[in-house]
Each structure stands twice: as C-alpha cells, then as structure tokens.
C-alpha atoms as a PDB file:
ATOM      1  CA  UNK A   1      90.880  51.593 173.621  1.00  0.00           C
ATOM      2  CA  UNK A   2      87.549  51.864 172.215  1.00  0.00           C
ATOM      3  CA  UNK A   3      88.445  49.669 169.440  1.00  0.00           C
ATOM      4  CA  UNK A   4      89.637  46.801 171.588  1.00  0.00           C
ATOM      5  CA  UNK A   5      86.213  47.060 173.390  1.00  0.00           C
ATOM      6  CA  UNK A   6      87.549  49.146 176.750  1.00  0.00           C
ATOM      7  CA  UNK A   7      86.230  52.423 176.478  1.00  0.00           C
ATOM      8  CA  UNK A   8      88.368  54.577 179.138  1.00  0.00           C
ATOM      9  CA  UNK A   9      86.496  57.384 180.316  1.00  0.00           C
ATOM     10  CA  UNK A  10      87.842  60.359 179.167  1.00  0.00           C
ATOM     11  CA  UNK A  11      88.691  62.069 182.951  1.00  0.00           C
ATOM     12  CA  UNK A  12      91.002  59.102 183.331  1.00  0.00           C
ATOM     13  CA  UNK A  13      92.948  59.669 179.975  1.00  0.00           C
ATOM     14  CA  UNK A  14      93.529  62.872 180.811  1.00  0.00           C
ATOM     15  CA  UNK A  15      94.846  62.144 184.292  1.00  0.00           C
ATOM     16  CA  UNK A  16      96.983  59.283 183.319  1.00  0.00           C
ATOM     17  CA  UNK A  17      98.249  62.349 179.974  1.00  0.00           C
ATOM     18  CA  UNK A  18      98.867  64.876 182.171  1.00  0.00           C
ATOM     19  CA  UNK A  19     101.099  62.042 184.640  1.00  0.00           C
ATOM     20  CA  UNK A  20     102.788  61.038 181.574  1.00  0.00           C
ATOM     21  CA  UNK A  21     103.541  64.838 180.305  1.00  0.00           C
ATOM     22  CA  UNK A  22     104.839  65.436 183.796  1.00  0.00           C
ATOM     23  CA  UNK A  23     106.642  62.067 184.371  1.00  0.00           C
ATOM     24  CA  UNK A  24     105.064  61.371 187.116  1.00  0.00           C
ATOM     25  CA  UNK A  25     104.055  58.263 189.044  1.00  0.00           C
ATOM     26  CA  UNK A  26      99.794  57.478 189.067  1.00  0.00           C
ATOM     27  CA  UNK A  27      98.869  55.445 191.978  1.00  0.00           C
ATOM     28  CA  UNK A  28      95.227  54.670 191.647  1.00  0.00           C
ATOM     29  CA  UNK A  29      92.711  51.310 192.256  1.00  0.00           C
ATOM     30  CA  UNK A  30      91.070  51.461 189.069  1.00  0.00           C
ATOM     31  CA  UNK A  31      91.645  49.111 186.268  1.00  0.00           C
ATOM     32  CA  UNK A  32      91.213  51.368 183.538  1.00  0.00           C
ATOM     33  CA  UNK A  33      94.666  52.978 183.866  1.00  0.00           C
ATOM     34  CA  UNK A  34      95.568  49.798 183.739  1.00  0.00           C
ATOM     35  CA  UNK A  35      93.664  49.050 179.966  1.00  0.00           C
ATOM     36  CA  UNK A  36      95.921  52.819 178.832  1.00  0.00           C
ATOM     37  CA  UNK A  37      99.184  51.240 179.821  1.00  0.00           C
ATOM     38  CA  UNK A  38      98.784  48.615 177.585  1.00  0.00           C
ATOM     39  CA  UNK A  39      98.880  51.297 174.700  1.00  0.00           C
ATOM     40  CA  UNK A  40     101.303  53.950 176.216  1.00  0.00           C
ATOM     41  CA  UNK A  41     104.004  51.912 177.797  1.00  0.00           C
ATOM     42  CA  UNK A  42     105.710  55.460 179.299  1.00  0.00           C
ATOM     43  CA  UNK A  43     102.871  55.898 181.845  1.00  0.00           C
ATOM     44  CA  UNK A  44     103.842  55.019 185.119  1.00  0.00           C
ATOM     45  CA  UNK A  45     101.305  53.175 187.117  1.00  0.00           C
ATOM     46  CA  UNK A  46     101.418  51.804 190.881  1.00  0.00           C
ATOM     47  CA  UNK A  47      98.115  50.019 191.423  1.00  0.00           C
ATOM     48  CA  UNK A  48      97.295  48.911 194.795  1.00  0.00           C
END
C-alpha cells in the first residue's frame, strides 16, 4: 500500500487480517479497507 502512495494504518491491517484469517465479513465506513481489498481480494468488505 505504501508503495502505491496509501499508507493503511497498521490497526486497520490487522483488523481487516484477522477478518480474513477468520473468514469473516468487515463492515466498516472507512476507505482504507477499501485501499487493502484492492491487494487481498479474499477480504470481505461491506462498506456503508
């Protein structure tokens, strides 16, 4: 992410790696999880 100039903070990569590791589905408002689906298509994101 950092390399595409969209530095994710690092709380939110581990929430969205500890949804993916459990399969579960991340409902959040925040566009970063948004920038880490791009580059790990299994996370499953709801944004609202």
């Amino acid at each position: 992410m950092v390399r595409k100039g969209t530095p994710v903070p690092g709380v939110d990569a581990v929430v969205a790696a500890v949804a993916m590791n459990r399969e579960l589905t991340l409902v959040t408002r925040e566009e970063h999880f948004e920038w880490i689906k791009e580059g790990f298509k299994e996370l499953n994101l709801q944004s609202v």
